[in-house]
Protein backbone atom coordinates (compact mmCIF):
# COMPACT_ATOMS: atom_id res chain seq x y z
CA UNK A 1 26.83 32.54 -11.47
CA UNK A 2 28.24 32.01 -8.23
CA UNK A 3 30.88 28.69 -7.77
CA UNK A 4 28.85 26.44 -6.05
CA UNK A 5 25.94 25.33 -7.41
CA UNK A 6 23.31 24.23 -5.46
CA UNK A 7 21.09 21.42 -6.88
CA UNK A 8 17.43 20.20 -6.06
CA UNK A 9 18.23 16.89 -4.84
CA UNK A 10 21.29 14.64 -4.86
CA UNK A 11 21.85 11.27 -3.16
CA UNK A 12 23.70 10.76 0.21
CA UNK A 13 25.95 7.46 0.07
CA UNK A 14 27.79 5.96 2.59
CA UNK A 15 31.24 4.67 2.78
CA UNK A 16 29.49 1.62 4.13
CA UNK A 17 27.00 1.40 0.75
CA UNK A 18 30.08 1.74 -1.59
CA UNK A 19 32.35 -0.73 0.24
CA UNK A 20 28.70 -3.19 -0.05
CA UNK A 21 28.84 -2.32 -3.45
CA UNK A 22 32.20 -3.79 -3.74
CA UNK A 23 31.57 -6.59 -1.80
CA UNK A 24 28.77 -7.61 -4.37
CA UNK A 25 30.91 -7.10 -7.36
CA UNK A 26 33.65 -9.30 -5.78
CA UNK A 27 30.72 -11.88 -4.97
CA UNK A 28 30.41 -12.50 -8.13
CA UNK A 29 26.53 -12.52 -8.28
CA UNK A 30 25.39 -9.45 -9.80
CA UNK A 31 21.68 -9.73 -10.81
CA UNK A 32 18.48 -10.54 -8.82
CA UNK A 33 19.58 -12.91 -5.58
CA UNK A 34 20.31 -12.85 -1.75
CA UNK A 35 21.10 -9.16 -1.87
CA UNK A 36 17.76 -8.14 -3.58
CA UNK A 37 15.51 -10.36 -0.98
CA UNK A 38 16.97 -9.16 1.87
CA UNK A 39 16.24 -5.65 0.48
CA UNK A 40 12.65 -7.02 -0.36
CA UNK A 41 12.65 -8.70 3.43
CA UNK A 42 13.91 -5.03 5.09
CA UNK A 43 11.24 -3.32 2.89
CA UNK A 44 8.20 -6.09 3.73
CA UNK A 45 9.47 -5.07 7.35
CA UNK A 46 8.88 -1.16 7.12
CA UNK A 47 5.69 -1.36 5.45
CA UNK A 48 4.33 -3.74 7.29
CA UNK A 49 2.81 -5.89 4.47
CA UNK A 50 3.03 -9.28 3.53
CA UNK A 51 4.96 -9.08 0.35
CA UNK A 52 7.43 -6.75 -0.97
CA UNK A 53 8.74 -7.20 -4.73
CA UNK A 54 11.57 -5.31 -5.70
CA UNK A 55 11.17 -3.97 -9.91
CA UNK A 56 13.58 -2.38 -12.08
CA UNK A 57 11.66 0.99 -11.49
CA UNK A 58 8.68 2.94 -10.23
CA UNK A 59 7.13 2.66 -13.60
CA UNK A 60 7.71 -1.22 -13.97
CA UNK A 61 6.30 -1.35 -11.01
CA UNK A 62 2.94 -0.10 -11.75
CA UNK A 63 2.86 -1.42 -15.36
CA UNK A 64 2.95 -5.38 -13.51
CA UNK A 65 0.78 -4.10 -10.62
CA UNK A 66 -1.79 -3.00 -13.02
CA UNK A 67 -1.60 -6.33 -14.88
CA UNK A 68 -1.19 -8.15 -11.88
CA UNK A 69 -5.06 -6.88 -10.78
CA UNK A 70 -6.50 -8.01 -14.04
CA UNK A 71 -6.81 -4.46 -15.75
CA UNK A 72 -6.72 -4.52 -19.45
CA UNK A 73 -8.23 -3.18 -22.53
CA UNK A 74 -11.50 -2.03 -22.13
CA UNK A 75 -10.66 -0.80 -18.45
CA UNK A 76 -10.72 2.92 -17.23
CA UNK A 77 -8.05 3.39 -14.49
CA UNK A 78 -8.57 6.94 -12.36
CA UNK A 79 -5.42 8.96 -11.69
CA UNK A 80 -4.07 11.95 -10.86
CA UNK A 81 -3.15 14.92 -13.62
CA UNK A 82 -0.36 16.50 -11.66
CA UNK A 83 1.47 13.87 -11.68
CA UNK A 84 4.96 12.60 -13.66
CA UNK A 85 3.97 10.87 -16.90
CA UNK A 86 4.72 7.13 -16.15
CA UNK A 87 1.70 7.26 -13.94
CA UNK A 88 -0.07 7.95 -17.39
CA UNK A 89 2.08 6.26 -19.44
CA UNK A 90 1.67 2.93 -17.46
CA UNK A 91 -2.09 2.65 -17.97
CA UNK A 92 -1.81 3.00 -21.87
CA UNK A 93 0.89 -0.07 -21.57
CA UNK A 94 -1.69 -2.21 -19.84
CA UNK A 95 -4.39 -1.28 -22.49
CA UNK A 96 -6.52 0.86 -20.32
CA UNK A 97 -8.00 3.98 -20.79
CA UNK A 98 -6.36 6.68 -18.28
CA UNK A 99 -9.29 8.94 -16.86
CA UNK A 100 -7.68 12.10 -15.29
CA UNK A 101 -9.24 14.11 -11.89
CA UNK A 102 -8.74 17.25 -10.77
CA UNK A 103 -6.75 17.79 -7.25
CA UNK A 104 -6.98 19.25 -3.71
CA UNK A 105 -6.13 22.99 -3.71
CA UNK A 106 -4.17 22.43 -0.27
CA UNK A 107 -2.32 19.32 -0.53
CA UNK A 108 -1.79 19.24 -4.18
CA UNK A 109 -3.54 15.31 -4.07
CA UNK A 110 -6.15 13.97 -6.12
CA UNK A 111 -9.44 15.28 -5.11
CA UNK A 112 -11.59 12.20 -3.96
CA UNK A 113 -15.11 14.01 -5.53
CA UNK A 114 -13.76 14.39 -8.67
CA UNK A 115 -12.61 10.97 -8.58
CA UNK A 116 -16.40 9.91 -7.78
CA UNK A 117 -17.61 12.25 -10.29
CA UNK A 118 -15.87 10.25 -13.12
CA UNK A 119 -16.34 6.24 -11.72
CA UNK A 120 -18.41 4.29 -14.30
CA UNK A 121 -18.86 0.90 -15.31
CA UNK A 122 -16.09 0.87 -16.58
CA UNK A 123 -13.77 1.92 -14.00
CA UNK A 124 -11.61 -0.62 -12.60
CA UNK A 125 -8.97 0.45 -10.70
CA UNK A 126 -8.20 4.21 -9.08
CA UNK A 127 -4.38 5.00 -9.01
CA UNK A 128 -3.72 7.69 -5.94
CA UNK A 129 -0.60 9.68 -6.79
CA UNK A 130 1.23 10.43 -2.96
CA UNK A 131 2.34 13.53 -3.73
CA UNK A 132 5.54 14.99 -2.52
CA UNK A 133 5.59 12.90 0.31
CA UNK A 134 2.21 13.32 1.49
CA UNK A 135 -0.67 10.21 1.46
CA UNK A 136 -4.28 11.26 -0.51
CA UNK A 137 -7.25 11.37 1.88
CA UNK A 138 -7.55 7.54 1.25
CA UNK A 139 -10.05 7.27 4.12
CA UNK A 140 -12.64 9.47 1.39
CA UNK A 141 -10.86 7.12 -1.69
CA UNK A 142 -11.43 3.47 -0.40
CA UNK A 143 -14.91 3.17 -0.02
CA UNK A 144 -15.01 4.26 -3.79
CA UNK A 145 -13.67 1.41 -4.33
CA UNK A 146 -14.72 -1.22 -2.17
CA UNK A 147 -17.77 -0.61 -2.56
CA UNK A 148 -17.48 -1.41 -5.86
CA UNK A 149 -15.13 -3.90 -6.68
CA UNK A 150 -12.00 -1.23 -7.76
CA UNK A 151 -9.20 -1.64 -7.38
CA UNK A 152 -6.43 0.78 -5.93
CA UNK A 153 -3.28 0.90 -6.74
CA UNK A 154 -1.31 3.39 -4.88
CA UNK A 155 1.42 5.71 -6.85
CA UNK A 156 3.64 5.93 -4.02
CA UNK A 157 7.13 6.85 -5.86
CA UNK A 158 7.25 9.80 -3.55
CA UNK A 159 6.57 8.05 -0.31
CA UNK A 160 9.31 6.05 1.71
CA UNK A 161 8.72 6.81 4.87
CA UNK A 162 5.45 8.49 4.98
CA UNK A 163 1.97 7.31 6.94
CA UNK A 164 -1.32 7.90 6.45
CA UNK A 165 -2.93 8.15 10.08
CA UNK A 166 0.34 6.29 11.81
CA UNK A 167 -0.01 3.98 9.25
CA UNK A 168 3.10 3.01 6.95
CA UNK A 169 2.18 3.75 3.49
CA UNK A 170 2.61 0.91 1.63
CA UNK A 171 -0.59 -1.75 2.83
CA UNK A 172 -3.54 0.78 2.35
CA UNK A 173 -4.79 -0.22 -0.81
CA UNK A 174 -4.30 -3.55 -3.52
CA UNK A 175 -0.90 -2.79 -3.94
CA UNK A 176 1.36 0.62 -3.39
CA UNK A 177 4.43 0.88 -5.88
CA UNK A 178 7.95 3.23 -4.65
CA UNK A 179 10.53 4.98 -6.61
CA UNK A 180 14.14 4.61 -5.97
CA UNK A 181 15.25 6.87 -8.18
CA UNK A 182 18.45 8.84 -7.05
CA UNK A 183 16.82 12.06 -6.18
CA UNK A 184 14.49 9.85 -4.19
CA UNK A 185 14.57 10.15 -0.09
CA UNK A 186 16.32 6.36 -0.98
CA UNK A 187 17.97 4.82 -3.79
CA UNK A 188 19.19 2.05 -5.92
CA UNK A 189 19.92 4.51 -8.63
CA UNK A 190 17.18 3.35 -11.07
CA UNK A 191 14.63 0.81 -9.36
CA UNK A 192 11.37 0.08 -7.01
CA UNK A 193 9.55 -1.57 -4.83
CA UNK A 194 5.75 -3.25 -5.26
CA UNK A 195 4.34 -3.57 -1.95
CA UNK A 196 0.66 -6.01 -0.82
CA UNK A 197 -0.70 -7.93 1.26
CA UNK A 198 -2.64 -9.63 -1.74
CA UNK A 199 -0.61 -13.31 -2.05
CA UNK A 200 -2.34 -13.60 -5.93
CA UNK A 201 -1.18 -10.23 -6.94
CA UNK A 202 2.06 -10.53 -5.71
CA UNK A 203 2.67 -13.60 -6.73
CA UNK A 204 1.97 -12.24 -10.31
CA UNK A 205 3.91 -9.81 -10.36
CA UNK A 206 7.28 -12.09 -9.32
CA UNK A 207 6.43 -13.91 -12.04
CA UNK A 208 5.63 -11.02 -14.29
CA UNK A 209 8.46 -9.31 -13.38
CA UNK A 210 11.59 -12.09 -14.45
CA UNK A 211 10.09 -12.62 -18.25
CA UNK A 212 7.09 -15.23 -16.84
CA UNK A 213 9.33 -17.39 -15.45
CA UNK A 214 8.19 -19.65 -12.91
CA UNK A 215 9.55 -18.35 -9.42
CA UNK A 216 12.36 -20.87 -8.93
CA UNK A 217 13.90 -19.58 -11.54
CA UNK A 218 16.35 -17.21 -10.21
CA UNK A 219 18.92 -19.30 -9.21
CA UNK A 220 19.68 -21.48 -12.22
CA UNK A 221 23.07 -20.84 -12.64
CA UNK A 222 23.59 -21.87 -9.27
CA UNK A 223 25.25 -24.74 -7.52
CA UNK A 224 21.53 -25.02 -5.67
CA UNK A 225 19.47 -24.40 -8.92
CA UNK A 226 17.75 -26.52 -11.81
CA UNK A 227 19.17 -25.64 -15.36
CA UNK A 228 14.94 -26.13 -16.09
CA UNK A 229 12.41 -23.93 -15.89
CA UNK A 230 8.94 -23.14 -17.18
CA UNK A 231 7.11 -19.86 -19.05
CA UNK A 232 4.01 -19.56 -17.14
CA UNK A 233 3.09 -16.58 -19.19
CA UNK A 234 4.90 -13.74 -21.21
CA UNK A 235 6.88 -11.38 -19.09
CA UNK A 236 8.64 -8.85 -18.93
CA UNK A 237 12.86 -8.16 -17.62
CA UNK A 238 11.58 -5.71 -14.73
CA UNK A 239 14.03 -7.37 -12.13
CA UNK A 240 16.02 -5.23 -9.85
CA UNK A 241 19.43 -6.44 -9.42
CA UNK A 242 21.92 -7.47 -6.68
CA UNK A 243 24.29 -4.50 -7.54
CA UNK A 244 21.35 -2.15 -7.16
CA UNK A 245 20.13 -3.89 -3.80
CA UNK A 246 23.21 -3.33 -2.10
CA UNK A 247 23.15 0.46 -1.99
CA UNK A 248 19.43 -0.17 -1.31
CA UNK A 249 20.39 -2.28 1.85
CA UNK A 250 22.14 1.05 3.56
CA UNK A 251 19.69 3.68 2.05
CA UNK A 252 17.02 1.95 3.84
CA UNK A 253 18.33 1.53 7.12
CA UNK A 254 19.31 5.33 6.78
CA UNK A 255 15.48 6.48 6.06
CA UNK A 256 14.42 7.52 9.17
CA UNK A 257 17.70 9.35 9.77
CA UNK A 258 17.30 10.96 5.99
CA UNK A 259 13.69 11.93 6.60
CA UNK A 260 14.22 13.18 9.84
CA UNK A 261 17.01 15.38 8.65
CA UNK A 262 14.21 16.75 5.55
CA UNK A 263 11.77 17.42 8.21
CA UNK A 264 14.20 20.13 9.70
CA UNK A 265 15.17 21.59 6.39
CA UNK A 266 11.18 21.90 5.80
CA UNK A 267 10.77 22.95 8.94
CA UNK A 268 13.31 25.79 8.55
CA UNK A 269 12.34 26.64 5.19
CA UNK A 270 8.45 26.89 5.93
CA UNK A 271 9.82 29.23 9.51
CA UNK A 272 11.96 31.29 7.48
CA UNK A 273 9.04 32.28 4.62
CA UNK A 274 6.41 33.08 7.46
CA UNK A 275 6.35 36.92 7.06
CA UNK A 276 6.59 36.70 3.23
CA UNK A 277 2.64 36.58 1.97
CA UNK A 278 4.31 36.06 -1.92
CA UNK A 279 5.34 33.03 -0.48
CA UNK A 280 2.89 30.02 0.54
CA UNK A 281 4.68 26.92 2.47
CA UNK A 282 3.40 23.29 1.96
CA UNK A 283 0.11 22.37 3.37
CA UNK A 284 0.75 19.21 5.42
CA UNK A 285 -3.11 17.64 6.73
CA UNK A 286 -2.76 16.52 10.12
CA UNK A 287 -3.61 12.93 9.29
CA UNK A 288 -0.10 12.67 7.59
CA UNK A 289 3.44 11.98 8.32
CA UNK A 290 5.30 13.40 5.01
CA UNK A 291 8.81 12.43 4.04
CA UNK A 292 9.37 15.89 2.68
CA UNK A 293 10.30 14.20 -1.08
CA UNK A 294 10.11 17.43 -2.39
CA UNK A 295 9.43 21.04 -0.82
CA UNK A 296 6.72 23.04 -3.09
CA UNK A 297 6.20 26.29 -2.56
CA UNK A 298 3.10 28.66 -4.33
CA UNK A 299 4.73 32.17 -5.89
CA UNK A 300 1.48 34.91 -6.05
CA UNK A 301 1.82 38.90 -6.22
CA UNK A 302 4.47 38.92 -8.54
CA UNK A 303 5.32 40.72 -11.95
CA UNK A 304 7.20 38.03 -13.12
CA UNK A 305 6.32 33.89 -13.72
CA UNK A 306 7.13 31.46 -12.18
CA UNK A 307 9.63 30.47 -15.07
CA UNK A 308 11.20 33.86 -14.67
CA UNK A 309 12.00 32.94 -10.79
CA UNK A 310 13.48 29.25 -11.83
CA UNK A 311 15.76 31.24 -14.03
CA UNK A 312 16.43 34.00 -11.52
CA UNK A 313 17.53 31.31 -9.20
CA UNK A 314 19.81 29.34 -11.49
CA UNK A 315 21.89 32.51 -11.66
CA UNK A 316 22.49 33.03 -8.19
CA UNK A 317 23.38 29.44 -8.15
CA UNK A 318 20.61 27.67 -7.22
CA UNK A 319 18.84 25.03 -9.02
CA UNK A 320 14.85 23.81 -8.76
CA UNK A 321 12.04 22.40 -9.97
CA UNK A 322 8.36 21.95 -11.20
CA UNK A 323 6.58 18.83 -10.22
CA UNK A 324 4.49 18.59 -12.65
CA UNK A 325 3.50 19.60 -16.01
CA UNK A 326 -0.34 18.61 -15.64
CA UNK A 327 -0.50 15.18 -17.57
CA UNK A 328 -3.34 16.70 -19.96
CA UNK A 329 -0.95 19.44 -20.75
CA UNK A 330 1.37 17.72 -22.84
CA UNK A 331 1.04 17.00 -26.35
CA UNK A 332 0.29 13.74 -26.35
CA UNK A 333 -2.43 13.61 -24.16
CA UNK A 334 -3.85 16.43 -25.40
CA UNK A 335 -4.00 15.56 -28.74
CA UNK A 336 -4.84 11.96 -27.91
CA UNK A 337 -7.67 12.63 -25.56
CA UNK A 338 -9.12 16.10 -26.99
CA UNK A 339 -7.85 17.94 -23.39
CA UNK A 340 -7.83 21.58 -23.82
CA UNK A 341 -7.64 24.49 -20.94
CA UNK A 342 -9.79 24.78 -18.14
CA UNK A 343 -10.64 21.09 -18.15
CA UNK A 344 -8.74 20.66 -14.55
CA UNK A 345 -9.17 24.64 -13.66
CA UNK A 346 -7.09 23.34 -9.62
CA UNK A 347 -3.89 21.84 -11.74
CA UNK A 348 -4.13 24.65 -14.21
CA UNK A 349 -4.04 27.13 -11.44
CA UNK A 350 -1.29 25.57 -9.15
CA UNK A 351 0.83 24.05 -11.96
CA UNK A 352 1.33 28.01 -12.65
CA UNK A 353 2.76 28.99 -9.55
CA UNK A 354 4.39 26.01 -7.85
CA UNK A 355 7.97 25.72 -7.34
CA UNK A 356 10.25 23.16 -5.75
CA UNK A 357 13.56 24.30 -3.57
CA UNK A 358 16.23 22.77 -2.89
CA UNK A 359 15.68 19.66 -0.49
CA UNK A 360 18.39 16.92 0.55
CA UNK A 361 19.83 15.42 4.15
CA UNK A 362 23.59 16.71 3.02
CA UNK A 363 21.77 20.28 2.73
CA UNK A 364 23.25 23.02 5.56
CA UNK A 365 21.05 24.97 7.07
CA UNK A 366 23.41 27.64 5.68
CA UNK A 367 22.30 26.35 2.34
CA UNK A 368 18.63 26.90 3.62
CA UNK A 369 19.57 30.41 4.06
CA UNK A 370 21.20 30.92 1.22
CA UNK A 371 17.69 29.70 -0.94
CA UNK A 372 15.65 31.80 1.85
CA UNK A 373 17.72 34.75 0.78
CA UNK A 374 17.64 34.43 -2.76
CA UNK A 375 13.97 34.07 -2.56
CA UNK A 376 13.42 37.08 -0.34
CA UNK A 377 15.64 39.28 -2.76
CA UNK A 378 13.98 37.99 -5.87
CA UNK A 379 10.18 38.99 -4.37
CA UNK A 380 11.39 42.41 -3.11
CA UNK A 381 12.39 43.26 -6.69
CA UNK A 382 9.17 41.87 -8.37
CA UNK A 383 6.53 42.57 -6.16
CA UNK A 384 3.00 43.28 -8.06
């Protein structure tokens, strides 16, 4: 294997996020305060929504968002199968029943027929999964829903950044949730972001979020604060801390810069594969802006699996992925829910062949080359 490995993803952090880092550990105010608001405030700005709640992670996120629009036991909440498993996981912990759709065969997204194929009375909220950077065809999802009384609540952990029809993602539905995980085109490390322009809902999850704690209860311990405060309900310890907030500050204000920078790897990648038909580049609609989270390519014509090329890769020195295992594929689910093959024949058929390459800002284009050429030498040898 060669020296230098080159990873999937890896965060880019700034001289001037570490010495804010520092500065917050000198502060001596570690945990939720003025650092994570103005994060909230700078986030509330980009999306252009009312509120902006910062969580402990993607998944917290959605767990309070759910329970912050009233779904429960007895619900059905609508979702994506190729998606990560907290999607999933999330609905269980609010007592719902998960209902899984099939996707789009271009974008990878939840298919907005089979999402109306599978609304019943009991359906009460639809949960879009963004994926790889790229918004669902939410024009086709909303009036599902409004017309209805569903709600949606957008799985946007892939989507700093993005728009859906020059509009920020982030205010198109109830609420939208984001990941800030470190391979994430931002991040605090762990931690996320609840965005809406619903006051109730986000006022619910604040409270939700700091153990059902009334929302002046932040400050306590501080020279401003009341030692008293009030349960308004049971909660949970989803806060995002200061500590977290200030590499969050700099990671933000970076986003367009880190984006842009994606958008030319992409951009060289999807060039470079042109002439290779066992290749197929990301389908980006022209309603989009992506954030090129992750760069999926589809594998066909060749003697070997997909599996086969992840290893090939690793020992040339490159690392990727596979995003995702279809949620009804693993064990769990399946042997929760009765799923067997051919029940989502799209995500069965893609799940098979997609791969994801290498994609960060610090990434040379040499680097792209390097993956390009790897690829190239790996299909010559295995052609069908």
């Amino acid at each position: 294997m060669p020296d230098k490995f080159l990873p999937l993803a890896k965060p880019d952090l700034s001289e001037e996020e570490i010495d804010e880092v520092v500065a917050t550990l000198r502060s001596g105010w570690l945990v939720y305060g003025p650092r994570t608001q103005r994060l909230e405030e700078d986030f509330r700005a980009m999306t252009g929504t009312k509120h902006a709640v910062a969580v402990s992670s993607c998944t917290a996120g959605m767990h309070l968002a759910l329970l912050a629009a009233g779904i429960g036991p007895g619900d059905e909440v609508i979702t994506s199968t190729l998606t990560f498993a907290s999607t999933v996981n999330v609905i269980l912990h609010a007592g719902a029943t998960p209902v899984l759709a099939d996707i789009c065969a271009d974008d990878l997204n939840i298919d907005p027929a089979e999402i109306a194929r599978r609304i019943t009375s009991k359906t009460k909220a639809i949960m879009p999964v963004h994926y790889a950077g790229q918004a669902c065809r939410m024009d086709e999802i909303l009036p599902l829903a409004r017309d209805r009384g569903i709600r949606i609540i957008e799985d946007a952990a892939h989507c700093a950044g993005s728009s859906y029809k020059e509009q920020p993602v982030g205010g198109i539905g109830d609420a939208s949730v984001f990941s800030f995980y470190a391979i994430k085109n931002m991040t605090t490390g762990e931690g996320g972001m609840v965005t809406t322009d619903d006051d109730s809902l986000a006022n619910r999850v604040r409270i939700l979020r700091n153990n059902g704690l009334d929302n002046n209860a932040w400050n306590r311990y501080s020279a401003a604060g009341s030692p008293f405060y009030s349960v308004l309900e049971p909660g949970f310890n989803y806060r995002l801390t200061d500590l977290q907030a200030a590499i969050g500050i700099g990671q933000l204000h970076r986003l367009p810069q880190f984006n842009a920078r994606r958008a030319e790897l992409a951009a060289r990648y999807t060039e470079s594969f042109a002439e290779l038909p066992e290749i197929e580049t990301p389908t980006i609609r022209d309603d989009v802006t992506t954030n090129w989270y992750i760069y999926v390519i589809r594998l066909s014509r060749l003697s070997i699996s997909r599996d086969e090329v992840v290893a090939e890769l690793k020992q040339r020195g490159i690392g990727s992925a596979v995003h995702f295992l279809p949620v009804h594929m693993h064990p769990y689910y399946r042997e929760t829910f009765g799923y067997k093959a051919g029940d989502y024949p799209i995500a069965e058929r893609e799940f098979e062949r997609i791969l994801s390459l290498p994609l960060f800002p610090q990434m040379t284009d040499a680097d792209v080359d390097r993956v390009v050429s790897a690829v190239e030498e790996i299909v010559a040898q295995h052609r069908a």
